[in-house]
N, C-alpha and C. Protein backbone atom coordinates (compact mmCIF):
# COMPACT_ATOMS: atom_id res chain seq x y z
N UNK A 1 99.48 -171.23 11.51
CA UNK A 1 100.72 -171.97 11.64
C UNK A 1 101.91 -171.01 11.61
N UNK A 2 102.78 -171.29 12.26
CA UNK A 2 103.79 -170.34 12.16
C UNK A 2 105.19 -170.62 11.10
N UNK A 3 105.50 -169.94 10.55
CA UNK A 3 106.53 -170.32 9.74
C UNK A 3 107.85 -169.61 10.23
N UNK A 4 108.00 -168.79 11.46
CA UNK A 4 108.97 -168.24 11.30
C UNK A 4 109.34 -168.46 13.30
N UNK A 5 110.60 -168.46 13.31
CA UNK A 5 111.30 -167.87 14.50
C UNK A 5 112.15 -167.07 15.11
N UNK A 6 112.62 -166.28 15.89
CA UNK A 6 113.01 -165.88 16.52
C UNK A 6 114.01 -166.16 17.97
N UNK A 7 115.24 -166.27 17.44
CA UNK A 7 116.62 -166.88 18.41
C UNK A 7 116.84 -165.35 19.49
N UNK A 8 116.85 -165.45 20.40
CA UNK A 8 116.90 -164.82 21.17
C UNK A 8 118.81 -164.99 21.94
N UNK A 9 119.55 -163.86 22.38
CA UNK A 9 120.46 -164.28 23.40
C UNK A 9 120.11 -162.75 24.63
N UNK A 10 120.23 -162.90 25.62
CA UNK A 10 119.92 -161.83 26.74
C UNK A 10 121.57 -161.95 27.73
N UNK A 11 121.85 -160.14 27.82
CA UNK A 11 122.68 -160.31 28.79
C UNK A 11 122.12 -159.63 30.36
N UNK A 12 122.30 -159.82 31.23
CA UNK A 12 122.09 -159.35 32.51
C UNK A 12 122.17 -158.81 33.35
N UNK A 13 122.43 -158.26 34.61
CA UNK A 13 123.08 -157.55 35.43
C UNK A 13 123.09 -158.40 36.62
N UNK A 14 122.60 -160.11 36.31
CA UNK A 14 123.41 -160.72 36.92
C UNK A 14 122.91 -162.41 36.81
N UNK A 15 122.86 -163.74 38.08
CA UNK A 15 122.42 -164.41 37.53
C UNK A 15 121.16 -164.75 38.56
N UNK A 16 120.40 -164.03 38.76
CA UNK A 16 119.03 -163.99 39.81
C UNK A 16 118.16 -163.58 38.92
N UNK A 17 117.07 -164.82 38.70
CA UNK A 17 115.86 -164.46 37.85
C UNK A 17 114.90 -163.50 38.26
N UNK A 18 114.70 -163.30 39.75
CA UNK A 18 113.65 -162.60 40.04
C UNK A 18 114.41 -160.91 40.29
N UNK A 19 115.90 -160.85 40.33
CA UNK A 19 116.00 -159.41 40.46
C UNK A 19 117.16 -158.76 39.20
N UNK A 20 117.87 -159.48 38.75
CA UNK A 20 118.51 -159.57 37.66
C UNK A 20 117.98 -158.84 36.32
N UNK A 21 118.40 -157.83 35.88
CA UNK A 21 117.60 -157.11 34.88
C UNK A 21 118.45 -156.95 33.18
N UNK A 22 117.48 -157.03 32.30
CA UNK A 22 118.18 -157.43 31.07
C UNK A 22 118.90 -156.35 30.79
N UNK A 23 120.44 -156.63 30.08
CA UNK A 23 121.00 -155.02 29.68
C UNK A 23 121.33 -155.32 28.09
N UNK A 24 120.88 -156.33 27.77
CA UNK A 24 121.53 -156.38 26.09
C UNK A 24 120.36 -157.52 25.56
N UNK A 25 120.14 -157.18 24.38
CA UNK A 25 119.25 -158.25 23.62
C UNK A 25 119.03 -158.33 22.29
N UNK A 26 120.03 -159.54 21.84
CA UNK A 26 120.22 -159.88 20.31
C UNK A 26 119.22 -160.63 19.85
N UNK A 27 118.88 -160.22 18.69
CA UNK A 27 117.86 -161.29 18.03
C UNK A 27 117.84 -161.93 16.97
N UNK A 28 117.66 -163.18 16.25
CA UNK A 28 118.18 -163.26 15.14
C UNK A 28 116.55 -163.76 14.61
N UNK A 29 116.04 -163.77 13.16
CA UNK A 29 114.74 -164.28 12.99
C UNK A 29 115.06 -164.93 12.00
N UNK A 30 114.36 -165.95 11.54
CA UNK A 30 113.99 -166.98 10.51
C UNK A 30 112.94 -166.93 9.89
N UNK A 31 112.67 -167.63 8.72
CA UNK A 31 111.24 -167.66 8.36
C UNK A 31 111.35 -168.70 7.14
N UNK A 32 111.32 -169.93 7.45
CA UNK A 32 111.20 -171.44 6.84
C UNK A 32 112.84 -171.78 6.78
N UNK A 33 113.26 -171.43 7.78
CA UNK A 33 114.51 -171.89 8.05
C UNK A 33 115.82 -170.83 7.84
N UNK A 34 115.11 -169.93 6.99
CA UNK A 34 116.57 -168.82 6.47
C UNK A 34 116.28 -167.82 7.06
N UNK A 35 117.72 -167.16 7.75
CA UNK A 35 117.58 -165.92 8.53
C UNK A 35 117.31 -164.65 7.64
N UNK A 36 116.48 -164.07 7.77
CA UNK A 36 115.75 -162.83 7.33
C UNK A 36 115.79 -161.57 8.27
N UNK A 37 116.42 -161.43 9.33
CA UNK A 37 116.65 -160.29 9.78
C UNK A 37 117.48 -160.50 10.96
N UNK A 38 118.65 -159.83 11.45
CA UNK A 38 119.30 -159.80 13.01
C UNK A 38 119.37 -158.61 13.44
N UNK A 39 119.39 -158.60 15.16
CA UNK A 39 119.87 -157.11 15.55
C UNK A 39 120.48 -157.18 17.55
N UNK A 40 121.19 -156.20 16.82
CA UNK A 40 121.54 -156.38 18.57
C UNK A 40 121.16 -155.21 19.34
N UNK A 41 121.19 -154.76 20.61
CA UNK A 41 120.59 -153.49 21.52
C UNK A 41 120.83 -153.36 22.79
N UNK A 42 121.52 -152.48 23.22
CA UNK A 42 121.53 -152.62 24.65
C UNK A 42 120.45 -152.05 25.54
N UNK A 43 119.87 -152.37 26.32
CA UNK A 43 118.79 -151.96 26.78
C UNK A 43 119.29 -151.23 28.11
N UNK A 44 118.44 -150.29 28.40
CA UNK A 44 119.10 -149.47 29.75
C UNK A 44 118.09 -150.47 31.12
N UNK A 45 118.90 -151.00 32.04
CA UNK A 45 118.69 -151.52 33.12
C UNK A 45 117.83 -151.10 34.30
N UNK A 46 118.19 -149.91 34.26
CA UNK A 46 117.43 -148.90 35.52
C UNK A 46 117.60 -149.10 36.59
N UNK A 47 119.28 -149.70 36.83
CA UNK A 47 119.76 -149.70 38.06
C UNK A 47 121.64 -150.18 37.82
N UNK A 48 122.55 -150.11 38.41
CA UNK A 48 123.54 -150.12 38.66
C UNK A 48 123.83 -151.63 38.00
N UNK A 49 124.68 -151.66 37.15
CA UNK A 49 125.65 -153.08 36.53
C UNK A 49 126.40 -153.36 37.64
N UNK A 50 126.56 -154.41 38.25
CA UNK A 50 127.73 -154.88 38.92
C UNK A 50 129.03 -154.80 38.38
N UNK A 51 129.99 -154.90 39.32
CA UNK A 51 131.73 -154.20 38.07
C UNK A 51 131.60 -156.02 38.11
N UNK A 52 131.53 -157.00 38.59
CA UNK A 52 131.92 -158.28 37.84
C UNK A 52 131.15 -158.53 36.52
N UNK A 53 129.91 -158.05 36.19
CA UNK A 53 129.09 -157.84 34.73
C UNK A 53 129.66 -156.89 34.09
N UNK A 54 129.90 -156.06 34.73
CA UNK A 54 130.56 -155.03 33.48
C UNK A 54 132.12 -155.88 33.02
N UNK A 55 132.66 -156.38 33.79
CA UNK A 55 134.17 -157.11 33.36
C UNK A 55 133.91 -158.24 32.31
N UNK A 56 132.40 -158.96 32.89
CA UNK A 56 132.37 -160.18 32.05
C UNK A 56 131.70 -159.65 30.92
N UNK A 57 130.91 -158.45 30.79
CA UNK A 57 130.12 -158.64 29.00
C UNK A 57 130.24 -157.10 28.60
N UNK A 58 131.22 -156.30 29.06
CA UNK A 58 132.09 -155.07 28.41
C UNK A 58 130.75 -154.22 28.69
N UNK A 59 130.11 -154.68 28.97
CA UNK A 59 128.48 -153.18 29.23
C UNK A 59 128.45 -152.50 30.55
N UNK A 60 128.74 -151.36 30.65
CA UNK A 60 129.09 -150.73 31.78
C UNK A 60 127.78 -149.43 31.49
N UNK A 61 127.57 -149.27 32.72
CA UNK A 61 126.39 -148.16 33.08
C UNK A 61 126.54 -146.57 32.40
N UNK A 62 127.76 -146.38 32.13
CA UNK A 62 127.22 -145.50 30.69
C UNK A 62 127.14 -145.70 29.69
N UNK A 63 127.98 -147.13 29.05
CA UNK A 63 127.10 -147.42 28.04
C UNK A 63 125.77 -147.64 27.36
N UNK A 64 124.69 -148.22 28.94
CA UNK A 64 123.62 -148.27 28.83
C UNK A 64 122.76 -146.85 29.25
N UNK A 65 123.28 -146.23 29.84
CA UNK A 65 122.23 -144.75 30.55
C UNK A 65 121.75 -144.10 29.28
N UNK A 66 121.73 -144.05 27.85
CA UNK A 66 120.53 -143.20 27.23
C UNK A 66 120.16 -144.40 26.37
N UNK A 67 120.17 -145.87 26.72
CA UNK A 67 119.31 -147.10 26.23
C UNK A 67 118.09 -147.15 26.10
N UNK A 68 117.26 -147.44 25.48
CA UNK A 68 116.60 -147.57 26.04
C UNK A 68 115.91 -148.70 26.44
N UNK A 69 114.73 -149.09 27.42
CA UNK A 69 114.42 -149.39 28.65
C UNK A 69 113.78 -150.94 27.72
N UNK A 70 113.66 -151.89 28.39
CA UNK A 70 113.54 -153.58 28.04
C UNK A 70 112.24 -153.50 26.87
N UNK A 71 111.07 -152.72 27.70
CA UNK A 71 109.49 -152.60 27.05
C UNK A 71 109.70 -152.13 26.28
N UNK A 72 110.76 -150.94 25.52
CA UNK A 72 110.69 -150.32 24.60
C UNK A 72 111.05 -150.86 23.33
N UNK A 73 111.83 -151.92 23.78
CA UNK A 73 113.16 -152.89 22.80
C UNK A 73 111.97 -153.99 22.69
N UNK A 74 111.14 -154.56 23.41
CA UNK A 74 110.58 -155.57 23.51
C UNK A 74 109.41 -155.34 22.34
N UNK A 75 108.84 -154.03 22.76
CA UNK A 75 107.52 -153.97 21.59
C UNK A 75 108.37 -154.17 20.15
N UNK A 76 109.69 -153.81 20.14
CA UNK A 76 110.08 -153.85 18.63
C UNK A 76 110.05 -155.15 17.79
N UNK A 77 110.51 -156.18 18.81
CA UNK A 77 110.45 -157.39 18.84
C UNK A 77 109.44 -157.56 18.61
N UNK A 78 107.52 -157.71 19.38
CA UNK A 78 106.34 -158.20 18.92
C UNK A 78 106.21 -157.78 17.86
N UNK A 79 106.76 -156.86 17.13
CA UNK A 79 105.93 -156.35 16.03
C UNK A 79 105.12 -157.78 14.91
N UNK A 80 106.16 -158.72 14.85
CA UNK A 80 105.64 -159.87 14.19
C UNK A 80 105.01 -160.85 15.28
N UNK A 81 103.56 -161.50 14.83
CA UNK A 81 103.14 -161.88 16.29
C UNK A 81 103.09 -163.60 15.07
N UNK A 82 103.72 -163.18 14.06
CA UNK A 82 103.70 -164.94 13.76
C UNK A 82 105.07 -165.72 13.92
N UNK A 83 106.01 -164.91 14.42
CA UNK A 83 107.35 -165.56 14.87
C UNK A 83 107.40 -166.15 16.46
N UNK A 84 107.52 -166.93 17.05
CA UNK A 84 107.90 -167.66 17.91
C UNK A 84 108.94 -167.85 18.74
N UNK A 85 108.85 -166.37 19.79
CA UNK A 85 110.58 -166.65 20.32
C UNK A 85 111.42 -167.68 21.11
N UNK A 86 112.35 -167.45 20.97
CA UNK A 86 113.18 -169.34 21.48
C UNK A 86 114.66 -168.61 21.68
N UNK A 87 114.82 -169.81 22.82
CA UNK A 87 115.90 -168.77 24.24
C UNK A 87 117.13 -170.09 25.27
N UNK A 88 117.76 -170.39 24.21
CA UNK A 88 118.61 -171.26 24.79
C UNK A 88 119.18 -170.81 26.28
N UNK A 89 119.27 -171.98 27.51
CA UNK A 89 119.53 -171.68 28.84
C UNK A 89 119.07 -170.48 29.26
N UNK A 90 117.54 -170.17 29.45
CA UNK A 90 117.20 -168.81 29.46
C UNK A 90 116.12 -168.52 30.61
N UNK A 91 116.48 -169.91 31.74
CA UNK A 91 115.51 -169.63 32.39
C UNK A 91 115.27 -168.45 33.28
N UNK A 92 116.98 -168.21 33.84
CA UNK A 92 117.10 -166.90 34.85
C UNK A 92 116.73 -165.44 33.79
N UNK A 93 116.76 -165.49 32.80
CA UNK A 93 116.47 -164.46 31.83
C UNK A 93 115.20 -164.20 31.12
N UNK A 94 114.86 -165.14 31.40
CA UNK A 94 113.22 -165.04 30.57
C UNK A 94 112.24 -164.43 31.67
N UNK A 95 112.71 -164.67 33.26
CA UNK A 95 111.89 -163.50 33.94
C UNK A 95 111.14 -161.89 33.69
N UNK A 96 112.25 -161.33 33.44
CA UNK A 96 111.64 -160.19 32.84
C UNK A 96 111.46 -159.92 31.96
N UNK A 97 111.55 -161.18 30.61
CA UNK A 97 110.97 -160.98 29.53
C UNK A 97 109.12 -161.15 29.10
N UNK A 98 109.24 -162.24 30.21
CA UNK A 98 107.89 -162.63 30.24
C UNK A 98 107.23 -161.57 31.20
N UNK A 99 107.09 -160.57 32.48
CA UNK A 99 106.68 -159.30 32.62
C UNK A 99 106.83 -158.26 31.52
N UNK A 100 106.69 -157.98 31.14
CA UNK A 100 106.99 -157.34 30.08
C UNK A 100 105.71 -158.21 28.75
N UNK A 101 105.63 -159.21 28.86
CA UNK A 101 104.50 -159.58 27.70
C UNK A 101 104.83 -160.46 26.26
N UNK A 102 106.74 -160.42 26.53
CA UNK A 102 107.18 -161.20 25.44
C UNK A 102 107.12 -162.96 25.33
């Protein structure tokens, strides 16, 4: 049974699920209702931010160039495999979370 979760928010490099790549990923966790750990990360994209993403969420391509990369940020995340992640309006975003194995 699981007692714990995991709130997810993802930012993007844009709003296309299938080519759109994650550049930021906050997490917040629970465990019987009380938050027990948060963190935020920018993840490096591995391709060019659009300047309308960089205007709308302040993350511009050198902020992200020594990030590192979604899989790397992502295993940090599985480390608990009894938390349950959960992803408000997250359908265009959960694409490359779910490649990746999360």
């Amino acid at each position: 049974m699981l007692t714990g979760y995991v709130l997810l928010d993802l930012e993007t490099t844009g709003g296309n699920a299938l080519t759109s790549r994650i550049t930021e990923i906050a997490a917040v966790r629970f465990d019987r209702g009380v938050e027990v750990a948060r963190c935020s990360k920018l993840v490096n994209p591995d391709c060019s931010i659009p300047f309308f993403i960089q205007k709308l969420t302040g993350i511009s391509d050198q902020l992200v160039e020594d990030a590192p990369s979604f899989k790397q940020v992502s295993d940090e995340l599985l480390a608990s495999k009894r938390c349950a992640p959960c992803a408000a309006c997250a359908r265009g975003h959960w694409h490359e979370a779910q490649c990746t194995g999360l």
